[in-house]
N, C-alpha and C. Protein backbone atom coordinates (compact mmCIF):
# COMPACT_ATOMS: atom_id res chain seq x y z
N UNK A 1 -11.84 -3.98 10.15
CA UNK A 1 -12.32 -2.91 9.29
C UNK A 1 -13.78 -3.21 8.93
N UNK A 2 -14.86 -2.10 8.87
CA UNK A 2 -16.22 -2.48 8.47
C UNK A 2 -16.13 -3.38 7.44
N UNK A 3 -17.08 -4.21 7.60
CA UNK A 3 -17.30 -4.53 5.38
C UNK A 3 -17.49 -3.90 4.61
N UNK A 4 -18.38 -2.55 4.79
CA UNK A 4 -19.59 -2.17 4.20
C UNK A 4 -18.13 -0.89 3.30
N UNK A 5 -17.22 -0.67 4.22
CA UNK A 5 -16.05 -0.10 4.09
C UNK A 5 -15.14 -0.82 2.83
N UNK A 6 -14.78 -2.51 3.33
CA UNK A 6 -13.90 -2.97 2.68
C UNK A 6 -14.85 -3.46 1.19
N UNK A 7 -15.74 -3.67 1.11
CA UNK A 7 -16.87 -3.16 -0.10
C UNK A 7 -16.79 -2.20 -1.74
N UNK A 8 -17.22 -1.06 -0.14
CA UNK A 8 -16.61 0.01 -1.70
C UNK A 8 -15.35 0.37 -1.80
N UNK A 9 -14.01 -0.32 -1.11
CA UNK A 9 -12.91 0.07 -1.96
C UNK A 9 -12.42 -0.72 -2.90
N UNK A 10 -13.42 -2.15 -3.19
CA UNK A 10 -13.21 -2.72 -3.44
C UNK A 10 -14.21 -2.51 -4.88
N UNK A 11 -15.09 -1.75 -5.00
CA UNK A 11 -15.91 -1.26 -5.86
C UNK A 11 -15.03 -0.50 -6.41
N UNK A 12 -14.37 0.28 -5.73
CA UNK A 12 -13.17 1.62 -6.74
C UNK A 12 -12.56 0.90 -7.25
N UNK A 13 -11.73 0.03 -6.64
CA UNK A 13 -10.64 -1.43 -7.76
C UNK A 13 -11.42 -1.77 -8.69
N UNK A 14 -12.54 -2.25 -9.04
CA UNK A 14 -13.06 -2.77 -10.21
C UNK A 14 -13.35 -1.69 -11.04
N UNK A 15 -13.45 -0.25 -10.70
CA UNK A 15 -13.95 0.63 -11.53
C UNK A 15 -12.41 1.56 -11.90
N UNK A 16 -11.82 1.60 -11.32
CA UNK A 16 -10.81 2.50 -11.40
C UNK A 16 -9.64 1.80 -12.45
N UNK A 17 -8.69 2.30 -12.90
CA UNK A 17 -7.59 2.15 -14.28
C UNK A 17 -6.85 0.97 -13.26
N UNK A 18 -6.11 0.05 -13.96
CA UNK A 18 -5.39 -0.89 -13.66
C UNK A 18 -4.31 -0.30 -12.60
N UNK A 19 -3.79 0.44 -12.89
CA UNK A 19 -2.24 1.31 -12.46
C UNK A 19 -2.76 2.15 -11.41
N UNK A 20 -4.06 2.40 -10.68
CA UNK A 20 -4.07 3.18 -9.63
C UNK A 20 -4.13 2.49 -8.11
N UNK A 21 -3.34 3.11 -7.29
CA UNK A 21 -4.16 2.39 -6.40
C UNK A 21 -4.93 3.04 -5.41
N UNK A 22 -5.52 2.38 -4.74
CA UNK A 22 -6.91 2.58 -3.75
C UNK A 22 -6.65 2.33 -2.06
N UNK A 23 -6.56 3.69 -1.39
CA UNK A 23 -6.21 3.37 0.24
C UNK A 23 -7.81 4.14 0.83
N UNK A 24 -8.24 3.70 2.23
CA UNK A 24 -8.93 4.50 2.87
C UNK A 24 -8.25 4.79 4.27
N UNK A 25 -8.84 5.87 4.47
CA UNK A 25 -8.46 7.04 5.67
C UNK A 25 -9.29 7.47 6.31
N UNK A 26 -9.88 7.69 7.75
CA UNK A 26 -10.91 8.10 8.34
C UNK A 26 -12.56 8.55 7.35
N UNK A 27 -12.49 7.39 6.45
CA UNK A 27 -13.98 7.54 6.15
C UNK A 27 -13.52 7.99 4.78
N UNK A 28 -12.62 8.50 4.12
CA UNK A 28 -12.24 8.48 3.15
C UNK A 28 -11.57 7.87 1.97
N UNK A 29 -12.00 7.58 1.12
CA UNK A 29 -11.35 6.76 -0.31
C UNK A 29 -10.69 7.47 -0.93
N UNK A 30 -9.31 7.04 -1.05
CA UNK A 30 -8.19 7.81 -1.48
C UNK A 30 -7.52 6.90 -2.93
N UNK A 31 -7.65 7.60 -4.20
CA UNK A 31 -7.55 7.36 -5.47
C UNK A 31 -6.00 7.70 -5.59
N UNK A 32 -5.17 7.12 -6.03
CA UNK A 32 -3.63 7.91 -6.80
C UNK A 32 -3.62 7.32 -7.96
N UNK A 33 -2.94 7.64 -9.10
CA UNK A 33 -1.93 7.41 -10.10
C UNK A 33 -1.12 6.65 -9.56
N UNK A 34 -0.64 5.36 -10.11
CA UNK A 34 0.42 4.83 -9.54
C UNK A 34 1.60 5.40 -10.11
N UNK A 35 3.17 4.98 -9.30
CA UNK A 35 3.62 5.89 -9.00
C UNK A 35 4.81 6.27 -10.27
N UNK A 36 5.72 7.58 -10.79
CA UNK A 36 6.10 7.25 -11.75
C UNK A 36 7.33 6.32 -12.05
N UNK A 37 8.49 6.43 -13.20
CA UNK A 37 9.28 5.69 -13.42
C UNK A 37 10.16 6.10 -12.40
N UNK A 38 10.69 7.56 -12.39
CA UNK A 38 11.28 7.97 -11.58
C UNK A 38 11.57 7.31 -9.86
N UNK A 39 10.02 7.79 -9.40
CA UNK A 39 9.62 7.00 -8.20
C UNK A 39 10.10 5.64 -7.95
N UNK A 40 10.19 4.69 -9.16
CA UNK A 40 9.75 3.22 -8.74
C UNK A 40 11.57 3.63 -8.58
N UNK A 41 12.03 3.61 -9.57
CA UNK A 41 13.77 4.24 -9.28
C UNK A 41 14.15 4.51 -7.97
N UNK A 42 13.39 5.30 -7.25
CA UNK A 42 14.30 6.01 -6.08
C UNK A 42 13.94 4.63 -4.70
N UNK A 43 12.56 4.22 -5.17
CA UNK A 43 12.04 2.89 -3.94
C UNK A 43 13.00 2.10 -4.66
N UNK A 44 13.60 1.73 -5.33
CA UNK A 44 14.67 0.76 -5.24
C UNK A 44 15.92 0.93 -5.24
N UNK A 45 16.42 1.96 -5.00
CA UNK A 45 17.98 2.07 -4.43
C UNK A 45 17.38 2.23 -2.97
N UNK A 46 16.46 2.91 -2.23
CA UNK A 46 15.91 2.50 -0.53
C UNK A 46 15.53 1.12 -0.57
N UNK A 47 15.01 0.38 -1.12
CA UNK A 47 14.94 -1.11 -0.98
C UNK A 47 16.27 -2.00 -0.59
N UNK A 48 16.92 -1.40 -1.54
CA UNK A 48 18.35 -2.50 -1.85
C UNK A 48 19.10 -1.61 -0.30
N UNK A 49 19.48 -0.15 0.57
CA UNK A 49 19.69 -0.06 1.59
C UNK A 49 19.09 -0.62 2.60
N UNK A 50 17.68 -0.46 2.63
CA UNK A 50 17.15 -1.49 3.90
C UNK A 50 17.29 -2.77 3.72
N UNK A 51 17.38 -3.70 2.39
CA UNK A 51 18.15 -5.21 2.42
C UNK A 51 19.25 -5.43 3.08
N UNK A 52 20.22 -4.10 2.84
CA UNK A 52 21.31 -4.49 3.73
C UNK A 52 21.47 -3.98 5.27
N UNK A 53 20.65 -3.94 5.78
CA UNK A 53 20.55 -3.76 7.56
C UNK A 53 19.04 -4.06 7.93
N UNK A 54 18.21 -5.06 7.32
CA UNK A 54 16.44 -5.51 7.66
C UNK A 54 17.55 -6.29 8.85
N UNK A 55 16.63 -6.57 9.77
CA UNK A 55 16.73 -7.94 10.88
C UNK A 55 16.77 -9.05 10.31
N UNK A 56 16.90 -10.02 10.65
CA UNK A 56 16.87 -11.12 10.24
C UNK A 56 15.25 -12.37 10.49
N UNK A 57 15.52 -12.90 9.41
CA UNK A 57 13.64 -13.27 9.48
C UNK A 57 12.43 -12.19 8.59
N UNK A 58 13.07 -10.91 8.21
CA UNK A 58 11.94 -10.09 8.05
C UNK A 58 12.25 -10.11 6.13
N UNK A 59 11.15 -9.76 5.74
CA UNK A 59 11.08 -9.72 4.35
C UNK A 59 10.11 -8.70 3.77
N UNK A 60 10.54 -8.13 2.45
CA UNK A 60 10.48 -6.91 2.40
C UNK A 60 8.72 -7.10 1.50
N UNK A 61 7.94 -6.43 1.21
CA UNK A 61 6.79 -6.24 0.71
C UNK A 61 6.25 -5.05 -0.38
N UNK A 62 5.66 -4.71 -1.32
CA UNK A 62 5.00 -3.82 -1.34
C UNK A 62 3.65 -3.81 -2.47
N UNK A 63 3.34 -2.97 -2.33
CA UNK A 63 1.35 -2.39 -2.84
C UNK A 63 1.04 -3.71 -2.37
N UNK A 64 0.81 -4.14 -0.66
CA UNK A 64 0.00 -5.32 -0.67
C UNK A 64 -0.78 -3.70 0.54
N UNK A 65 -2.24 -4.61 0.61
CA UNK A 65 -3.00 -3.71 1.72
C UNK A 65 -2.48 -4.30 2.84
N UNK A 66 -2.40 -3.02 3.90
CA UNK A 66 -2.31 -3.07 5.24
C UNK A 66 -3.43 -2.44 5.82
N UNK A 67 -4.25 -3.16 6.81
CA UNK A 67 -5.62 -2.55 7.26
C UNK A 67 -5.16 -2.29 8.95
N UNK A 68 -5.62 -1.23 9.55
CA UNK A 68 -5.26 -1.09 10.60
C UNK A 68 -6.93 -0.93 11.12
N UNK A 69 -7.74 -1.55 11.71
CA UNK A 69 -8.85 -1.70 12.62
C UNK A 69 -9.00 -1.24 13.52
N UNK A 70 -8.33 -0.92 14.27
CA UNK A 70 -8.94 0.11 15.47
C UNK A 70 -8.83 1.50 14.65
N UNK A 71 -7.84 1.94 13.71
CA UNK A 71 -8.32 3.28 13.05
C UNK A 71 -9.22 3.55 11.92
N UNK A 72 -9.87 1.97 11.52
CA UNK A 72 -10.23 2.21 10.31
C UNK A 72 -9.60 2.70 9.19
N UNK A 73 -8.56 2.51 8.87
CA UNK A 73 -7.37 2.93 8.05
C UNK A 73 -7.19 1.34 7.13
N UNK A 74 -6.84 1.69 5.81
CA UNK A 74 -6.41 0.50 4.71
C UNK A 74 -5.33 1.08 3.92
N UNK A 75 -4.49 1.35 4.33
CA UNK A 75 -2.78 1.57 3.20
C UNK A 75 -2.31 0.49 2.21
N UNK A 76 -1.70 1.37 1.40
CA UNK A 76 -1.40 0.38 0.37
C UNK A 76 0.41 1.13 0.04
N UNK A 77 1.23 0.81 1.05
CA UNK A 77 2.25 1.37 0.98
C UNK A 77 3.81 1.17 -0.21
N UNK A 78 4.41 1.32 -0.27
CA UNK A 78 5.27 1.10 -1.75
C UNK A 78 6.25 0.19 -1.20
N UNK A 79 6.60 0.18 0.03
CA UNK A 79 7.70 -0.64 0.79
C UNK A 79 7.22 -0.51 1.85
N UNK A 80 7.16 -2.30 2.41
CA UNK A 80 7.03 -2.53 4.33
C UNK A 80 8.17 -3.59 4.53
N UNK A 81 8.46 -4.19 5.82
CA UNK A 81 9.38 -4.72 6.22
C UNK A 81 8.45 -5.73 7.21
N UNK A 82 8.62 -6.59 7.35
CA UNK A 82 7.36 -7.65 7.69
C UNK A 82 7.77 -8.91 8.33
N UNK A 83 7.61 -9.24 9.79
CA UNK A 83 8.51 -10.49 10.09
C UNK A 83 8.32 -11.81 9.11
């Protein structure tokens, strides 16, 4: 991923509210609200189903960044599955 990229999203994290988080997308900086009570509710009854059928070896993750480099893309997804 550029620097000049991983930079200013990293400029929005220091400027932006504790509770939001910060993804980029083809050249774009993408701001949310993190997510509500409700939400965190429904990612964990899907958490606790994919615990019971993940592969073995893999472990579950989430709001960590995932940068994808050949698209220039930085996600910050709510649940990944990760060897």
């Amino acid at each position: 991923m550029n620097p000049e990229h991983l930079a200013l999203i990293e400029e929005f994290r220091r400027s932006a509210p504790a509770n939001f988080k910060i993804e980029f997308s083809g050249g774009i900086v993408i701001v949310q609200a993190s997510p509500s009570a409700i939400h965190e509710r429904n990612l964990s009854v899907v958490r606790r189903q994919f615990e019971a059928h993940a592969p073995a070896g893999y472990l579950s993750t989430g709001n960590m960044d995932l940068a994808s480099p050949q698209v220039s893309k930085l996600r910050n997804p709510d649940l990944t599955y990760l060897p």
